[in-house]
Protein backbone atom coordinates (compact mmCIF):
# COMPACT_ATOMS: atom_id res chain seq x y z
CA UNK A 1 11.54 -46.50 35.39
CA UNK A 2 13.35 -44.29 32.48
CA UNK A 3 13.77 -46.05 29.05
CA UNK A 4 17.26 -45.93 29.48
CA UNK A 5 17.59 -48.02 32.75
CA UNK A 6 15.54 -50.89 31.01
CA UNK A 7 17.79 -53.43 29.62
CA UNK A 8 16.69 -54.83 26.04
CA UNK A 9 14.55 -58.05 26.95
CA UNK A 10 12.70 -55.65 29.42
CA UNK A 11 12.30 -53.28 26.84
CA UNK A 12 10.76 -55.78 24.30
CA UNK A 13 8.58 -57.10 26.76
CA UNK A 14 7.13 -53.82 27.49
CA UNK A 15 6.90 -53.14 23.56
CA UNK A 16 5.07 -56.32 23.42
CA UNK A 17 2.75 -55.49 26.20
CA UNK A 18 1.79 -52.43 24.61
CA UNK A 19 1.14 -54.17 21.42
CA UNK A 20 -1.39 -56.28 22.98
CA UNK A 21 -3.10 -53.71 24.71
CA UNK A 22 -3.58 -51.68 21.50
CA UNK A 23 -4.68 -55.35 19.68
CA UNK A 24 -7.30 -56.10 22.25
CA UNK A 25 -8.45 -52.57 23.21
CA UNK A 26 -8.95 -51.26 19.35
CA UNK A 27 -12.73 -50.74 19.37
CA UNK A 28 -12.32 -48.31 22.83
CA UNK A 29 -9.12 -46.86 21.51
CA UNK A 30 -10.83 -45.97 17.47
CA UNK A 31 -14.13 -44.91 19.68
CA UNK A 32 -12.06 -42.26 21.87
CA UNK A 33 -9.81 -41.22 19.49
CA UNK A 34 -12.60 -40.79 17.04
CA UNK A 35 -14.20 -38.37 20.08
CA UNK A 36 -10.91 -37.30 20.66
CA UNK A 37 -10.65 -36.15 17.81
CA UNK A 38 -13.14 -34.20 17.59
CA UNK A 39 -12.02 -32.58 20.71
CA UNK A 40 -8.57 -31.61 19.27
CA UNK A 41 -10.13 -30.29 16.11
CA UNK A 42 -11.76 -28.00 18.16
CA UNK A 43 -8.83 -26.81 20.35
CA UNK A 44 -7.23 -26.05 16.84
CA UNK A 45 -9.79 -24.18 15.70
CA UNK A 46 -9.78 -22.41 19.04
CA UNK A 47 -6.03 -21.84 18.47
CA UNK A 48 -6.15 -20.59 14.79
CA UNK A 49 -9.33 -18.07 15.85
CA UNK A 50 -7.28 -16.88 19.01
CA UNK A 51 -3.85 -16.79 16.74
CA UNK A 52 -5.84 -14.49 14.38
CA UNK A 53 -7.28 -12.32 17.30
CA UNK A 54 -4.18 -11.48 18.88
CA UNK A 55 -1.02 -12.33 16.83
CA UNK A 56 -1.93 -10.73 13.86
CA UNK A 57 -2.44 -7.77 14.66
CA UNK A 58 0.53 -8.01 16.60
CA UNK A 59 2.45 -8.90 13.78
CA UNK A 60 0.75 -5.96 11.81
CA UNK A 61 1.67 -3.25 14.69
CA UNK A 62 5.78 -4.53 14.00
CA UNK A 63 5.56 -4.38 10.64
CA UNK A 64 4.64 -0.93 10.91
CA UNK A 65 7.28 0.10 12.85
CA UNK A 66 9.89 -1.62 11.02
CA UNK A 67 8.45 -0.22 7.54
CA UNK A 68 8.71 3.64 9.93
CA UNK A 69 12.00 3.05 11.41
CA UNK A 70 13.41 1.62 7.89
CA UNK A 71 11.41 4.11 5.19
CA UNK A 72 9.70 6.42 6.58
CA UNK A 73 11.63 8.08 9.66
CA UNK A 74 14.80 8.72 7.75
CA UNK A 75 12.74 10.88 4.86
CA UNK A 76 10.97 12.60 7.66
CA UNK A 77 14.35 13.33 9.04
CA UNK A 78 15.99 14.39 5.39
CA UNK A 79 12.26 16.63 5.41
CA UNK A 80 13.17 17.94 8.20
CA UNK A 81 16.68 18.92 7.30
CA UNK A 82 16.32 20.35 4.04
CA UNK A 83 13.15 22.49 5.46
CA UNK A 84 15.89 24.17 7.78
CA UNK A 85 17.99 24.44 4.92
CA UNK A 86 15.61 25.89 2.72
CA UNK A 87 14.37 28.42 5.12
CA UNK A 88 18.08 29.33 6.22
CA UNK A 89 19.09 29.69 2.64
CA UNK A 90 15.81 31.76 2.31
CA UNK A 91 16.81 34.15 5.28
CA UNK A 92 20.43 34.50 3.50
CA UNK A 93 19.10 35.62 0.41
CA UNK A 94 16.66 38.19 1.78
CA UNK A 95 19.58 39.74 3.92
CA UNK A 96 21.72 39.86 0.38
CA UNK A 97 18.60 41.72 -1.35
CA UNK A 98 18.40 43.96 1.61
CA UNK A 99 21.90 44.82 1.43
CA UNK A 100 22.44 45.30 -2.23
CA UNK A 101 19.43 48.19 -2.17
């Protein structure tokens, strides 16, 4: 049954129910969870090596292409640009030397 078909006398009975079971079963249940525990500390552990493995790196590699695609594409580009330029304006002037001789 879903928790929203129980009425609220069924629901309190079940609460109660699972009161008593935690009351009366506390030495298994502080035993297990104590293993348990132990268990889940290891899966996070597992987690935070495997997170450091493989996301960041990850997180590195898109970092470095937002830092290119932000910084350092557009200078190459104006590099780029104002080398053609330069070597235009460079071509210009040696054809105005040549022509003034």
């Amino acid at each position: 049954m879903r928790w929203r078909n129980l009425t609220w006398p069924q629901r309190g009975v079940l609460v109660a129910f699972v009161l008593a079971a935690v009351f009366l079963l506390r030495p298994f249940l502080v035993s297990s969870l104590n293993e348990g525990l132990g268990i889940a500390l290891i899966a996070v552990y597992l987690s935070a090596y495997l997170f450091a493995i493989i996301a960041l790196p990850l997180m590195a590699f898109a970092l470095m292409k937002f830092a290119y695609s932000v910084f350092f594409r557009p200078y190459l580009r104006a590099w780029h640009i104002n080398r053609i330029r330069n070597a235009r304006h460079l071509k210009e002037v040696m054809r105005r030397g040549q022509k003034e001789k």
